[in-house]
Structures are given as structure tokens and as C-alpha cells.
PDB file of N, CA and C in Angstrom:
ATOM      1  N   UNK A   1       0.844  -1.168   0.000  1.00  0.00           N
ATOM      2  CA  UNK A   1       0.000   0.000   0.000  1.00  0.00           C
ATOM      3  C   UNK A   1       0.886   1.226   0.000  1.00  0.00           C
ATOM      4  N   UNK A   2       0.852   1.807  -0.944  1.00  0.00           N
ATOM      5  CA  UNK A   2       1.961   3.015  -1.161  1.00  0.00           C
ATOM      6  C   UNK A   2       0.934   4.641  -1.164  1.00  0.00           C
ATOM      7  N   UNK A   3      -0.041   4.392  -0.433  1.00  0.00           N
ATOM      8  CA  UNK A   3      -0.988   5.858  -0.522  1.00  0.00           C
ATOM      9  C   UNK A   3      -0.449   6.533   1.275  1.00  0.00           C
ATOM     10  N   UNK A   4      -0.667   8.074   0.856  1.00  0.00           N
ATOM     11  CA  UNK A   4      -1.625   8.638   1.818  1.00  0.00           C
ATOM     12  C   UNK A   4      -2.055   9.161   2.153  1.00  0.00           C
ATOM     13  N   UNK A   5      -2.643   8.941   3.337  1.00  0.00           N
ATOM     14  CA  UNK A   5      -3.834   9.998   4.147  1.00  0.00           C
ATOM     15  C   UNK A   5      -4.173  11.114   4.957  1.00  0.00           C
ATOM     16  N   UNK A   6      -5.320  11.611   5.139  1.00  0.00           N
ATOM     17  CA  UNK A   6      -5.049  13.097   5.794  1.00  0.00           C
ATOM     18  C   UNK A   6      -6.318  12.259   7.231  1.00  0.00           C
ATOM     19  N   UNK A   7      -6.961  11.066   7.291  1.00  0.00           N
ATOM     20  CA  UNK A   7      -7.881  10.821   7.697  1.00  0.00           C
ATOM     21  C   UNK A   7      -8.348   9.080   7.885  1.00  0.00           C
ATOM     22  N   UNK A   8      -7.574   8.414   9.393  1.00  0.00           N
ATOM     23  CA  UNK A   8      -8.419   7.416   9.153  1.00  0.00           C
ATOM     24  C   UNK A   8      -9.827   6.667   9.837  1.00  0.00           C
ATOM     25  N   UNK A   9     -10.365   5.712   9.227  1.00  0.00           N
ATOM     26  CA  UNK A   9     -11.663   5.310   9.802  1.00  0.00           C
ATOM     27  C   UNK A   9     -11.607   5.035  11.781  1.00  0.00           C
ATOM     28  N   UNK A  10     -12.343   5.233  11.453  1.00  0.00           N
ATOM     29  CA  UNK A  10     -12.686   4.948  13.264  1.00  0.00           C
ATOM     30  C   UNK A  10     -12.208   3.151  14.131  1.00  0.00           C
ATOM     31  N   UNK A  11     -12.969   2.625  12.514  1.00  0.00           N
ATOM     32  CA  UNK A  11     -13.098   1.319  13.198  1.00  0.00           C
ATOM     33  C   UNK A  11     -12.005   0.375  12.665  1.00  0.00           C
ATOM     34  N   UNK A  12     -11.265   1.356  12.566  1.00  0.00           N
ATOM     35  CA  UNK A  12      -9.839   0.832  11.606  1.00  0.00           C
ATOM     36  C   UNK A  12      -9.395   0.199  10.522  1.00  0.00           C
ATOM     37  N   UNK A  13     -10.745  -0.075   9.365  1.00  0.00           N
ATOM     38  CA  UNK A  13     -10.619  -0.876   8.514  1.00  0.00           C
ATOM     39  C   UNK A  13     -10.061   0.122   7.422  1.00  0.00           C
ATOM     40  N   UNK A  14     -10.050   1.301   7.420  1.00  0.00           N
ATOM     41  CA  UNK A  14      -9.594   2.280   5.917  1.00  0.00           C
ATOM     42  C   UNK A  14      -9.156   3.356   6.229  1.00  0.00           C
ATOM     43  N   UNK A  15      -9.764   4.130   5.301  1.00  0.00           N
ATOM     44  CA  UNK A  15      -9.258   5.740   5.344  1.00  0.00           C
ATOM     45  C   UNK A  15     -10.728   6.627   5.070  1.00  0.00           C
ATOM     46  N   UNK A  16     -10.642   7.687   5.111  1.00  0.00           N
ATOM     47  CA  UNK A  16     -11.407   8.697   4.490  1.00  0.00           C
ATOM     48  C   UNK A  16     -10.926   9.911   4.423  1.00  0.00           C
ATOM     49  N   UNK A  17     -11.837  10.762   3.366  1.00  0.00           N
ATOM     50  CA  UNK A  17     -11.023  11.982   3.333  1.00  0.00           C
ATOM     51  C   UNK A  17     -10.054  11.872   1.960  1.00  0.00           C
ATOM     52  N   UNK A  18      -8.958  12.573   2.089  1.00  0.00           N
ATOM     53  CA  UNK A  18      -7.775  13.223   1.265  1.00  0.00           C
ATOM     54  C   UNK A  18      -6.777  12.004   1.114  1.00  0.00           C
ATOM     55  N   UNK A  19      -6.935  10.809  -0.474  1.00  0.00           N
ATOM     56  CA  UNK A  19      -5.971  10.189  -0.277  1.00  0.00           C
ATOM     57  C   UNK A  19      -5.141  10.141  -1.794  1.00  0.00           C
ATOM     58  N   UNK A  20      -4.165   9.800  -1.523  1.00  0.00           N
ATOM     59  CA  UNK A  20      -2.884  10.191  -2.796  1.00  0.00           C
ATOM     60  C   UNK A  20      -2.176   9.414  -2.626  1.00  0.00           C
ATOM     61  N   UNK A  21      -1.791   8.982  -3.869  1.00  0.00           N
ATOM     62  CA  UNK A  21      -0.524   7.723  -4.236  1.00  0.00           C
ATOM     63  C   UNK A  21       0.719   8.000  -4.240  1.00  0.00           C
ATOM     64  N   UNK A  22       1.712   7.310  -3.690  1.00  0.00           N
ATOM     65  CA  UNK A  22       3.125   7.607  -4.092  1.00  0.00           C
ATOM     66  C   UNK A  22       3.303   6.929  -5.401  1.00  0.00           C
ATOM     67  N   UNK A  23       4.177   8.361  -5.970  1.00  0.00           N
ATOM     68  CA  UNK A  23       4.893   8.175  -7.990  1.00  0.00           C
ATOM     69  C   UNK A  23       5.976   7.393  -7.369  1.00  0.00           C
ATOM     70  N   UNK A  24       6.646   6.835  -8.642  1.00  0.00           N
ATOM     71  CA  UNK A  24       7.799   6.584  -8.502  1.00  0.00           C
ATOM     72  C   UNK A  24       9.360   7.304  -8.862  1.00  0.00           C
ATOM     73  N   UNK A  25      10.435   7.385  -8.262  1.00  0.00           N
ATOM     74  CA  UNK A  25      11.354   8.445  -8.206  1.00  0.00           C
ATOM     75  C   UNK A  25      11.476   9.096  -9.967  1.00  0.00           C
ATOM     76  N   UNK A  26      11.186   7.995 -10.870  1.00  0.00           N
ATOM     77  CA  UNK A  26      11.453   8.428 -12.015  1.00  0.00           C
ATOM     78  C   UNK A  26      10.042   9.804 -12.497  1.00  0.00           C
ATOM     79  N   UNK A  27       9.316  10.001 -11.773  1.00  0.00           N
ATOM     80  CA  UNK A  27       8.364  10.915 -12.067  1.00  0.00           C
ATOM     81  C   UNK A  27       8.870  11.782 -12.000  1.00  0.00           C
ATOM     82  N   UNK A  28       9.725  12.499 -10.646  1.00  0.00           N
ATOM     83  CA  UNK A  28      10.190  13.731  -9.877  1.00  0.00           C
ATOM     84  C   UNK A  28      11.171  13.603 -11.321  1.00  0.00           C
ATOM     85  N   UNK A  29      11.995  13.017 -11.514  1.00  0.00           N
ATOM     86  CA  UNK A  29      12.997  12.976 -12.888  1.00  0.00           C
ATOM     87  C   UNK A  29      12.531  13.096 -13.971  1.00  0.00           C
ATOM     88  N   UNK A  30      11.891  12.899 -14.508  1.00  0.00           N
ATOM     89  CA  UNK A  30      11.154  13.320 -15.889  1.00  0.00           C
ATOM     90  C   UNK A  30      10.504  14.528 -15.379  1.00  0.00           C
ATOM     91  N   UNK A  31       9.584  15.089 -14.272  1.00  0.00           N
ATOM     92  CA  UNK A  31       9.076  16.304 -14.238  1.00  0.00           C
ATOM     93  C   UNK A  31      10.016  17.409 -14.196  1.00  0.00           C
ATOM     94  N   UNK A  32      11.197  17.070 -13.480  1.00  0.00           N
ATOM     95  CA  UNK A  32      12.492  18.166 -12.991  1.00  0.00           C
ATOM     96  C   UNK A  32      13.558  18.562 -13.699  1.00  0.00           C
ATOM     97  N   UNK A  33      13.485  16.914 -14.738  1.00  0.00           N
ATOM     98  CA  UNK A  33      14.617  17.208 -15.381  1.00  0.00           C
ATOM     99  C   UNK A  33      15.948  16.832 -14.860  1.00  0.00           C
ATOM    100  N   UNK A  34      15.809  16.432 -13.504  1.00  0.00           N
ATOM    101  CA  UNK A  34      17.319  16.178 -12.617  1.00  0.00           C
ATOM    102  C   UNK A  34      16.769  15.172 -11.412  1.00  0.00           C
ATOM    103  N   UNK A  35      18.075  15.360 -10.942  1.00  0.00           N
ATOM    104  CA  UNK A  35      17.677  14.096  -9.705  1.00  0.00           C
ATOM    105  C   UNK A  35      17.894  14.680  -8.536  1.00  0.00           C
ATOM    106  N   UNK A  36      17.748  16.282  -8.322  1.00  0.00           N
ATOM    107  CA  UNK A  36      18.132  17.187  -7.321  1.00  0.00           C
ATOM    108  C   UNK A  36      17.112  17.016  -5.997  1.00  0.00           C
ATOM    109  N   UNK A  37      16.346  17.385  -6.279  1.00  0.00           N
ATOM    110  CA  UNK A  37      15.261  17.003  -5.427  1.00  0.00           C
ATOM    111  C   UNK A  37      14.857  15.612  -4.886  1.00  0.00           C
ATOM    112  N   UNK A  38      14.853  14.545  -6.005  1.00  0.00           N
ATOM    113  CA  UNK A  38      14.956  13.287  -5.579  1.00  0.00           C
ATOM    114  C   UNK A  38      15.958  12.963  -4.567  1.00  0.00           C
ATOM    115  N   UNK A  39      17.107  13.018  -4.706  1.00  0.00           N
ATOM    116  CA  UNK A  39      18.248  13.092  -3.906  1.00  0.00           C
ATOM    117  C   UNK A  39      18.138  14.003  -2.842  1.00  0.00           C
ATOM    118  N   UNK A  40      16.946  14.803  -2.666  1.00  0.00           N
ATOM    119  CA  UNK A  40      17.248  15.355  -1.332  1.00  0.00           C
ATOM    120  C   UNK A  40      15.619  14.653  -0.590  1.00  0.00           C
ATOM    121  N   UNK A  41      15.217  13.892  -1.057  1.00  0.00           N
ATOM    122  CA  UNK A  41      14.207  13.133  -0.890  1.00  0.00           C
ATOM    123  C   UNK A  41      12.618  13.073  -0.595  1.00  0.00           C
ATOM    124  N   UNK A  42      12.377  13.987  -2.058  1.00  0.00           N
ATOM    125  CA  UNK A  42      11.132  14.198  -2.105  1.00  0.00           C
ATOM    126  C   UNK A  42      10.424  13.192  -3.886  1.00  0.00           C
ATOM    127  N   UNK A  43       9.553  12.833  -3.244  1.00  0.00           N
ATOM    128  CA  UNK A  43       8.747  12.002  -4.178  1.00  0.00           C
ATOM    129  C   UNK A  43       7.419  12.975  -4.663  1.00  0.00           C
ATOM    130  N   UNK A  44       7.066  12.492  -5.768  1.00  0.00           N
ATOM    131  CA  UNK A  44       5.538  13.133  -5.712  1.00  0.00           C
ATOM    132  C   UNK A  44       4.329  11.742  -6.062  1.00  0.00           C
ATOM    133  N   UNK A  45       3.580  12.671  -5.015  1.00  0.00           N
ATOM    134  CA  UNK A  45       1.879  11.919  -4.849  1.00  0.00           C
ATOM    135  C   UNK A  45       0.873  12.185  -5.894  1.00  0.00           C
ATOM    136  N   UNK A  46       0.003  11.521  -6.213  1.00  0.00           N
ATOM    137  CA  UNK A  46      -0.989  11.848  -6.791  1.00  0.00           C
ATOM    138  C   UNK A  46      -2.102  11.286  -6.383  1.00  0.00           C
ATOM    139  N   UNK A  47      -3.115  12.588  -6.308  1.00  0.00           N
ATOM    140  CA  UNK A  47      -4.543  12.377  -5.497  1.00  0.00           C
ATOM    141  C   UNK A  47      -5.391  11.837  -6.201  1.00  0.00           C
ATOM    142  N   UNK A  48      -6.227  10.689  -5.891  1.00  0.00           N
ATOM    143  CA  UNK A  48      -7.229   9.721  -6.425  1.00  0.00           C
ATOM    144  C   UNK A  48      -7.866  11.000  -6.844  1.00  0.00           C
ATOM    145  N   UNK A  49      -8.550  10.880  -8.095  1.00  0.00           N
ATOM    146  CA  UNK A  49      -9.679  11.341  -8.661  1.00  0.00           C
ATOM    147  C   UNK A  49      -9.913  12.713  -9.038  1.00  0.00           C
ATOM    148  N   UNK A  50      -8.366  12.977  -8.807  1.00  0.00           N
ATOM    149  CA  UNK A  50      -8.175  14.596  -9.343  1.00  0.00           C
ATOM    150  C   UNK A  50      -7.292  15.022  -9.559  1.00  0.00           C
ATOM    151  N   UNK A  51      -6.052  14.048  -9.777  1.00  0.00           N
ATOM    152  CA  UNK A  51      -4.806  14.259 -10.515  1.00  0.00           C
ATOM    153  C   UNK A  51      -4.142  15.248 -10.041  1.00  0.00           C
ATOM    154  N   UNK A  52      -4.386  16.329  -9.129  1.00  0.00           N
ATOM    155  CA  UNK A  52      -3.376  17.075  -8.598  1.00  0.00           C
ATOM    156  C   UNK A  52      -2.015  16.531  -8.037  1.00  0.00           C
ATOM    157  N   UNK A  53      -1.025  17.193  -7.996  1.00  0.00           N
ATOM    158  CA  UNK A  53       0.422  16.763  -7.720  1.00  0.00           C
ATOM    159  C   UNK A  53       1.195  17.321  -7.005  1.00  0.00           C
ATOM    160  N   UNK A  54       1.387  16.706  -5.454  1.00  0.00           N
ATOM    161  CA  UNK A  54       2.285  17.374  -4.514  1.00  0.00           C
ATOM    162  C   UNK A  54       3.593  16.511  -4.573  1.00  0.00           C
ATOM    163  N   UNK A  55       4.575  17.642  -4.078  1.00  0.00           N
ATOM    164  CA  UNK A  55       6.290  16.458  -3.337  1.00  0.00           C
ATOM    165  C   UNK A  55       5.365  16.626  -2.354  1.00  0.00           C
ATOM    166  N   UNK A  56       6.292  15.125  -1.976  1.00  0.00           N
ATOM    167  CA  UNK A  56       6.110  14.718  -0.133  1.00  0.00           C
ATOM    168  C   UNK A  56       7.505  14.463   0.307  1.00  0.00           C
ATOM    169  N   UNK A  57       7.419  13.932   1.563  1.00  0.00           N
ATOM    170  CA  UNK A  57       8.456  13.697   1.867  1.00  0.00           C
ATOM    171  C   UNK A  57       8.486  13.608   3.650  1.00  0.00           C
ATOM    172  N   UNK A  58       8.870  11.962   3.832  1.00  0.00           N
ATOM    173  CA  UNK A  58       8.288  11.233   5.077  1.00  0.00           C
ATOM    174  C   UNK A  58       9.431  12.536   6.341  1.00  0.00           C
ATOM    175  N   UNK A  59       8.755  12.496   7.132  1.00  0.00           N
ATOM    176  CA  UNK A  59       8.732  12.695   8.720  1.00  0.00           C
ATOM    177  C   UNK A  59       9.886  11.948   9.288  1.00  0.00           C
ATOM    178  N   UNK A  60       9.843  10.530   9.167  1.00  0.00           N
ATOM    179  CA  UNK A  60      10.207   9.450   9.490  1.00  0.00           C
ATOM    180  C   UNK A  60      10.348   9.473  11.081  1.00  0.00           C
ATOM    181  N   UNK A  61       8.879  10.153  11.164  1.00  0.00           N
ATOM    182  CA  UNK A  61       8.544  10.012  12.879  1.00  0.00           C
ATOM    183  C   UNK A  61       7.928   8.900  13.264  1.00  0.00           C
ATOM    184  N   UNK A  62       7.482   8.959  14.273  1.00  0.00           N
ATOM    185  CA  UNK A  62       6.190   7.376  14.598  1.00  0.00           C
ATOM    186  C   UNK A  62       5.642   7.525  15.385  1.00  0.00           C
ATOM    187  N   UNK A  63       4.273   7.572  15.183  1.00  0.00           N
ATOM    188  CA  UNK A  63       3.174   7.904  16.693  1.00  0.00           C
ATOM    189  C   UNK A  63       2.504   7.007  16.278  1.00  0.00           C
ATOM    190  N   UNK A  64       1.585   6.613  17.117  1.00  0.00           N
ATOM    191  CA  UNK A  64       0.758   5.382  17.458  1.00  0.00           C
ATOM    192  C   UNK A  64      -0.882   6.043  16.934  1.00  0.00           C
ATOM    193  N   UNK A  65      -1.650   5.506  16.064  1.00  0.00           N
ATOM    194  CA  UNK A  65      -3.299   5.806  15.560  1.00  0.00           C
ATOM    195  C   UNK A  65      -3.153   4.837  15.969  1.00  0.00           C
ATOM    196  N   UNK A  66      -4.527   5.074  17.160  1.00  0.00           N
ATOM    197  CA  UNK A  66      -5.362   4.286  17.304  1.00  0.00           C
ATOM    198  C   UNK A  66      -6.394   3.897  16.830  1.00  0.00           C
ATOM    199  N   UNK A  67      -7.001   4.831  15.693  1.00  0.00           N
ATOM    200  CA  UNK A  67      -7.890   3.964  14.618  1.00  0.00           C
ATOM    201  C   UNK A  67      -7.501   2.901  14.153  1.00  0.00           C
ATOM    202  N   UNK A  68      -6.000   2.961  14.052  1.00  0.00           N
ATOM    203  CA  UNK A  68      -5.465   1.540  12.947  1.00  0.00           C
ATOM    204  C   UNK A  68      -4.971   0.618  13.815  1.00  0.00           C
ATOM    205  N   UNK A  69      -4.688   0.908  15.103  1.00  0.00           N
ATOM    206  CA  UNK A  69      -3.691  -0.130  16.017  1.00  0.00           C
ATOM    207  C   UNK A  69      -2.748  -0.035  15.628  1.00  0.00           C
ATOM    208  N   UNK A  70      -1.780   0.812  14.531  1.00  0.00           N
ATOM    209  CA  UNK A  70      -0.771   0.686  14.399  1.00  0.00           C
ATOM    210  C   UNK A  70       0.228   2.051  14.111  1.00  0.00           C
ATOM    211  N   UNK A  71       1.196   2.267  14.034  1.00  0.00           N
ATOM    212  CA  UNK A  71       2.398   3.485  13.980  1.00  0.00           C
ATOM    213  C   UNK A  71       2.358   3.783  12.684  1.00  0.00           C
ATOM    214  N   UNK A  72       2.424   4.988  12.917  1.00  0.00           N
ATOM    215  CA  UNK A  72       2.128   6.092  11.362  1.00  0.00           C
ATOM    216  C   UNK A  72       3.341   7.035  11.520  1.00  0.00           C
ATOM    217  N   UNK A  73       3.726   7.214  10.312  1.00  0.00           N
ATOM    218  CA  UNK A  73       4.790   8.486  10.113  1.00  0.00           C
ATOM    219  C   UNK A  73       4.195   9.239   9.261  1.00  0.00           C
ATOM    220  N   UNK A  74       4.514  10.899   9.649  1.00  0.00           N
ATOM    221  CA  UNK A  74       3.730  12.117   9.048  1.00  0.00           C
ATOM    222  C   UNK A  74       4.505  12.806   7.571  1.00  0.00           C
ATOM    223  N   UNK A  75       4.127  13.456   6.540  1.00  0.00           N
ATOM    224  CA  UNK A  75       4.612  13.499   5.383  1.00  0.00           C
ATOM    225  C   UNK A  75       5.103  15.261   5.515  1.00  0.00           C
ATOM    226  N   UNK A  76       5.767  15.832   4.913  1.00  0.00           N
ATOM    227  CA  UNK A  76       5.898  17.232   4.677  1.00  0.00           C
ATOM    228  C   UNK A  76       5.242  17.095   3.427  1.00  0.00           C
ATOM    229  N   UNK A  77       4.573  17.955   3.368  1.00  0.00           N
ATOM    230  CA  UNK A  77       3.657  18.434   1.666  1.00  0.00           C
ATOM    231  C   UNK A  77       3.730  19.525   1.152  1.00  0.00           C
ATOM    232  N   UNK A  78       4.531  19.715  -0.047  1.00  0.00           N
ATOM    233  CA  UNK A  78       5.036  20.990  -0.634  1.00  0.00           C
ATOM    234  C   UNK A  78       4.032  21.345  -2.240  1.00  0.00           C
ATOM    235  N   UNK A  79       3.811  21.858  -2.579  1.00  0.00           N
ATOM    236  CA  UNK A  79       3.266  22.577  -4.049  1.00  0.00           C
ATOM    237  C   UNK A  79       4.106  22.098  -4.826  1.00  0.00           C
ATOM    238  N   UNK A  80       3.656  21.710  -6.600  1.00  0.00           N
ATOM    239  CA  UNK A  80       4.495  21.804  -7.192  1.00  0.00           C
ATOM    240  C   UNK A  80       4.217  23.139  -8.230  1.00  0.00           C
ATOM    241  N   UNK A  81       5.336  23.629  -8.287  1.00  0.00           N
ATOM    242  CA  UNK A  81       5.521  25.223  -8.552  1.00  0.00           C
ATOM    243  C   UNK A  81       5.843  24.635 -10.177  1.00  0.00           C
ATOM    244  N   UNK A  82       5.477  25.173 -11.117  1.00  0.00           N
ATOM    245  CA  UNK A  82       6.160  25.429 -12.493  1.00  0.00           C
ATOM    246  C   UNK A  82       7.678  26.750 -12.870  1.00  0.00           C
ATOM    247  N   UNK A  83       8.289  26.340 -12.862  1.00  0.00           N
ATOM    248  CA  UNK A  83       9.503  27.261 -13.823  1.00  0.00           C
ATOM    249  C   UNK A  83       9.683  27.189 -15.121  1.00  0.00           C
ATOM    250  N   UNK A  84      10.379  27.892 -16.132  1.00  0.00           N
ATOM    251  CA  UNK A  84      11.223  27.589 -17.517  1.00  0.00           C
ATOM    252  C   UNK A  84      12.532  27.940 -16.797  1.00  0.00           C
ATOM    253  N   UNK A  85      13.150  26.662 -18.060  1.00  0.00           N
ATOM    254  CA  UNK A  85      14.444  26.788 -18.104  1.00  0.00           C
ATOM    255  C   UNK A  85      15.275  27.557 -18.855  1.00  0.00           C
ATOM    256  N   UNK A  86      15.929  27.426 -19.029  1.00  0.00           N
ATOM    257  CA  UNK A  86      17.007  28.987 -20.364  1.00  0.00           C
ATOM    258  C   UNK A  86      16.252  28.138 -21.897  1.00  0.00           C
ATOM    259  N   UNK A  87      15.911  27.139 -21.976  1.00  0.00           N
ATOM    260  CA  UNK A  87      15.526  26.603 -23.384  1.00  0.00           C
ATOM    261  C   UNK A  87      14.542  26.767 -23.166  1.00  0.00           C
ATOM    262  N   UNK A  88      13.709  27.637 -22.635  1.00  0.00           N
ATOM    263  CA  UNK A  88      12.131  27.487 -22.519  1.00  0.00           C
ATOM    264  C   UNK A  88      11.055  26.311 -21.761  1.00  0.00           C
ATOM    265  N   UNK A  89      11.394  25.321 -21.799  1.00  0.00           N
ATOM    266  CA  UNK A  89      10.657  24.066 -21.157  1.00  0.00           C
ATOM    267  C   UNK A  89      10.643  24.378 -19.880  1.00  0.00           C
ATOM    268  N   UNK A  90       9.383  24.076 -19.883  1.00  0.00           N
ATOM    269  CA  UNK A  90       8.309  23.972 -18.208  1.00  0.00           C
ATOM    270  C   UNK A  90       8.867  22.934 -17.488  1.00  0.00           C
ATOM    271  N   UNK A  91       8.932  23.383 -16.418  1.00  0.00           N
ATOM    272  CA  UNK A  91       9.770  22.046 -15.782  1.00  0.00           C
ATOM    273  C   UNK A  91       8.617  22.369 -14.331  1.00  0.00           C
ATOM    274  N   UNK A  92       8.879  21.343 -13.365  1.00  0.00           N
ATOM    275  CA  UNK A  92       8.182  20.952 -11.996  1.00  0.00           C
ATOM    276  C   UNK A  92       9.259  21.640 -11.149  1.00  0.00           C
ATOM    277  N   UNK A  93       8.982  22.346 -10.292  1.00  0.00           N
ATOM    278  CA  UNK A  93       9.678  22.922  -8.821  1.00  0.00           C
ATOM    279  C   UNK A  93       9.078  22.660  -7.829  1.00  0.00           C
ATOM    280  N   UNK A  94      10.065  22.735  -7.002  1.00  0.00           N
ATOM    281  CA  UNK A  94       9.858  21.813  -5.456  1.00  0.00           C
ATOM    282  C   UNK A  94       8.655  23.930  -4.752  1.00  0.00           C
ATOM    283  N   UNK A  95       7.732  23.857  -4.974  1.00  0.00           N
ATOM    284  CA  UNK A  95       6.680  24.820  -4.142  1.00  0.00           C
ATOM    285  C   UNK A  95       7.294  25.246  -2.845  1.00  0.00           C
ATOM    286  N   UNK A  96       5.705  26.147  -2.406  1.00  0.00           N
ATOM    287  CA  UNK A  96       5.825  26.216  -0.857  1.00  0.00           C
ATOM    288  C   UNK A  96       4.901  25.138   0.185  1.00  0.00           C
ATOM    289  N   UNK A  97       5.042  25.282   1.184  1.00  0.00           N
ATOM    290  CA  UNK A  97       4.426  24.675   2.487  1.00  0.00           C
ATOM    291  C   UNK A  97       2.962  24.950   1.851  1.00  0.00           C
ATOM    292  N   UNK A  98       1.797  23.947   1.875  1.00  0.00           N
ATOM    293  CA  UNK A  98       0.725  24.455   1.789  1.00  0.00           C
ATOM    294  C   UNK A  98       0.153  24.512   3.186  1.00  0.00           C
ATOM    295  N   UNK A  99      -0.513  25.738   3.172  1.00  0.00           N
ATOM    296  CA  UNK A  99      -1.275  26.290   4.139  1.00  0.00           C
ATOM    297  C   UNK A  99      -2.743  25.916   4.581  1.00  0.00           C
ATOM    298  N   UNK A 100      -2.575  24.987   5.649  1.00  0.00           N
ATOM    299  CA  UNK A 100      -4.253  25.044   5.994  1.00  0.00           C
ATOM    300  C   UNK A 100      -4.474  23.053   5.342  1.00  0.00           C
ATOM    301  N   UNK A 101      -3.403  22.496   5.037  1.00  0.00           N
ATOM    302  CA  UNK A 101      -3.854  21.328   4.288  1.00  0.00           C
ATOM    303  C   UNK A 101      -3.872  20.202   5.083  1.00  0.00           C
ATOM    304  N   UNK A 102      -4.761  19.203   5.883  1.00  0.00           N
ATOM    305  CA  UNK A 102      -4.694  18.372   6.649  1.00  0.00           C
ATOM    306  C   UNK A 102      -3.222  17.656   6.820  1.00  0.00           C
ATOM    307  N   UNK A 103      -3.018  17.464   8.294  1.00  0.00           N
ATOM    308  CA  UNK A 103      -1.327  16.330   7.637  1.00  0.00           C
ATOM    309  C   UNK A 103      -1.513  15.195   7.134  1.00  0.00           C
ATOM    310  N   UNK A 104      -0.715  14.937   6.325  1.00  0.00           N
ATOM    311  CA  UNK A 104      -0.773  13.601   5.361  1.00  0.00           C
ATOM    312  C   UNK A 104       0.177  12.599   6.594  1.00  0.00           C
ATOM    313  N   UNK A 105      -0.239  11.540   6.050  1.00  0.00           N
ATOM    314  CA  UNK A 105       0.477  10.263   7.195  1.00  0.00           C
ATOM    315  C   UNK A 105       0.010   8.959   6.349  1.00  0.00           C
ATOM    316  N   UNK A 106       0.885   7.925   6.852  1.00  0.00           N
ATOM    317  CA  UNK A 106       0.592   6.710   6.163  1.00  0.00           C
ATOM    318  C   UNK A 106       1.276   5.508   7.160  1.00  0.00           C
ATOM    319  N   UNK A 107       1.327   4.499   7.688  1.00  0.00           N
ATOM    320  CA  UNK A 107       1.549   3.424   8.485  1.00  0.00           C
ATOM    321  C   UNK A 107       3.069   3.554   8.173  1.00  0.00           C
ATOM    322  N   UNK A 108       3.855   3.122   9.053  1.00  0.00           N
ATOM    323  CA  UNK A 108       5.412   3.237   8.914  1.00  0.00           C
ATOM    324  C   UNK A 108       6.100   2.174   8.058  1.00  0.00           C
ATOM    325  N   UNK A 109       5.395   1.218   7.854  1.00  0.00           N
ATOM    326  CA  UNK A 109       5.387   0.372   6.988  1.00  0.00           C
ATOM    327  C   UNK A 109       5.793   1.103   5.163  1.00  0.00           C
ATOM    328  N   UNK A 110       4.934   1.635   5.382  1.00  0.00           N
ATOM    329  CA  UNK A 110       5.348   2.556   3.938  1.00  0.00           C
ATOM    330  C   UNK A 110       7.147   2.935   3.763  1.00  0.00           C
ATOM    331  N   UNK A 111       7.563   3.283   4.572  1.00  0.00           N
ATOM    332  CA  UNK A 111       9.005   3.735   4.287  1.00  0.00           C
ATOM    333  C   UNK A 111       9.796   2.648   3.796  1.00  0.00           C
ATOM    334  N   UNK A 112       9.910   1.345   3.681  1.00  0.00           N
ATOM    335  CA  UNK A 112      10.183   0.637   2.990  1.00  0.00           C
ATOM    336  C   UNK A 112       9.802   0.825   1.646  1.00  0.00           C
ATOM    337  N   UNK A 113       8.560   0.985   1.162  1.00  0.00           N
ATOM    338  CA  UNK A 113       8.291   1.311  -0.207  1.00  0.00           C
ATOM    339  C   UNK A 113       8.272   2.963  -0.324  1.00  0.00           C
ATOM    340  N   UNK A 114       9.060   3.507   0.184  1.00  0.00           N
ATOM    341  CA  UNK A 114       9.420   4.845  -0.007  1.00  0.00           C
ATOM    342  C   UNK A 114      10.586   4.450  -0.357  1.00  0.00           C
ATOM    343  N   UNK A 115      11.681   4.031   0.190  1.00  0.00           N
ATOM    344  CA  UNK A 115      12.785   3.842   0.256  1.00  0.00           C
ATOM    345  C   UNK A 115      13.039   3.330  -1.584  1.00  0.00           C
ATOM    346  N   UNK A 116      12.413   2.074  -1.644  1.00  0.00           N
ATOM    347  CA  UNK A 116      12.378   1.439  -2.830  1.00  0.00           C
ATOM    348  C   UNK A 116      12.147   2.219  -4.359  1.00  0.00           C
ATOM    349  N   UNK A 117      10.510   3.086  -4.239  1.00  0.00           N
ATOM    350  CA  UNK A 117      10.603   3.932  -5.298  1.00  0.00           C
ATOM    351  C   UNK A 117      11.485   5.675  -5.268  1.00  0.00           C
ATOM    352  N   UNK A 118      11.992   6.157  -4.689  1.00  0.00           N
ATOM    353  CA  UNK A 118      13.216   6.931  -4.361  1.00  0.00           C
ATOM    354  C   UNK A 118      14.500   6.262  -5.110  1.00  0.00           C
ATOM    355  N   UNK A 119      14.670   5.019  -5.313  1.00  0.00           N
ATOM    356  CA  UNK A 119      15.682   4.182  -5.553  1.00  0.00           C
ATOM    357  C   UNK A 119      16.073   4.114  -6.874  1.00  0.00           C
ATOM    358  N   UNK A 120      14.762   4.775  -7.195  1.00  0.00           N
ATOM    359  CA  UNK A 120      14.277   4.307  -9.077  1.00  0.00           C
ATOM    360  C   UNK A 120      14.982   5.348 -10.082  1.00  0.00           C
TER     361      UNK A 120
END
């Protein structure tokens, strides 16, 4: 399970709310053009059902949800900003902090498959 969330169920079986997939490192590289950002270890998400596109980039904290019974680490969530380069092409930039946006989190389990697509 490589998503995540801003919100989970009560009775611990899911999520609700705000949920988004982790890309794989080669996305941030084809959007950037480089491996600058990747290398400083931000991935980008994409939100079910509306294609918007944030970097993330794990916490690699661990607190205990008790909706899930289990340890969650929290995400930093940045904008992705558009630039041109000196040849003109639109490229993806690492944004600002969004303001006001639930925290994203996902079971700690995930950082293994963070680790993995970062790798890519």
C-alpha cells in the first residue's frame, strides 16, 4: 500500500477523506529534469480522482493511531511550482508549504516502499 492519508476510519478498517498515491522516483525525474530534489528526498503523490500533484516527503517520525492499532509516520507536503528553463521548457519545482492542508500520514510500513521507489 503506497498511498496517503489526511484521515483514518474509526473502526480501523480504511481511510477517508484526502488520499494520494506515491509516484515513482522516475516521475520527480522526468518532471524536474534532474535528480536534485529526488536526492534530497522528495517524491511526488498523486490524489485519487483529481490528478493534482504534490512532493512529499516522510517525517520518518512514529506515533501510534489508534484507529489503525498501528504506527504512522507524518509526510511534509510541498506545491508543485512550475519554472522555464534557459531553453524554454516547463519544468516541476519543489513549491511552498501548503497552508491550511490536513497532515498527510501513512503506516510506517510505507518507508520501505518509499525507500524502494526513491531508488528508481
Amino acid at each position: 500500500m503506497n498511498y496517503l492519508v489526511n484521515r483514518a476510519t474509526p473502526d480501523g478498517t480504511g481511510y477517508t477523506g484526502f488520499t494520494a498515491e506515491l509516484l515513482s522516483g522516475s516521475a520527480v525525474v522526468n518532471d524536474t529534469l534532474s535528480r536534485e530534489l529526488l536526492d534530497q528526498g522528495w517524491l511526488l503523490c498523486e490524489t485519487y480522482n483529481t490528478g493534482c500533484r504534490y512532493f512529499v516527503k516522510p517525517r520518518r517520525n512514529s506515533r501510534f493511531l489508534a484507529a489503525w492499532g498501528a504506527r504512522v509516520t507524518d509526510f511534509d507536503v510541498r506545491r508543485v511550482d512550475t519554472i522555464a528553463n534557459s531553453d524554454g521548457v516547463i519544468l516541476a519545482a519543489l513549491g511552498e508549504k501548503i497552508k491550511g492542508m490536513p497532515k498527510l500520514f501513512a503506516r510506517v510500513e510505507i518507508l520501505k516502499e518509499y525507500d524502494r521507489l526513491i531508488a528508481l
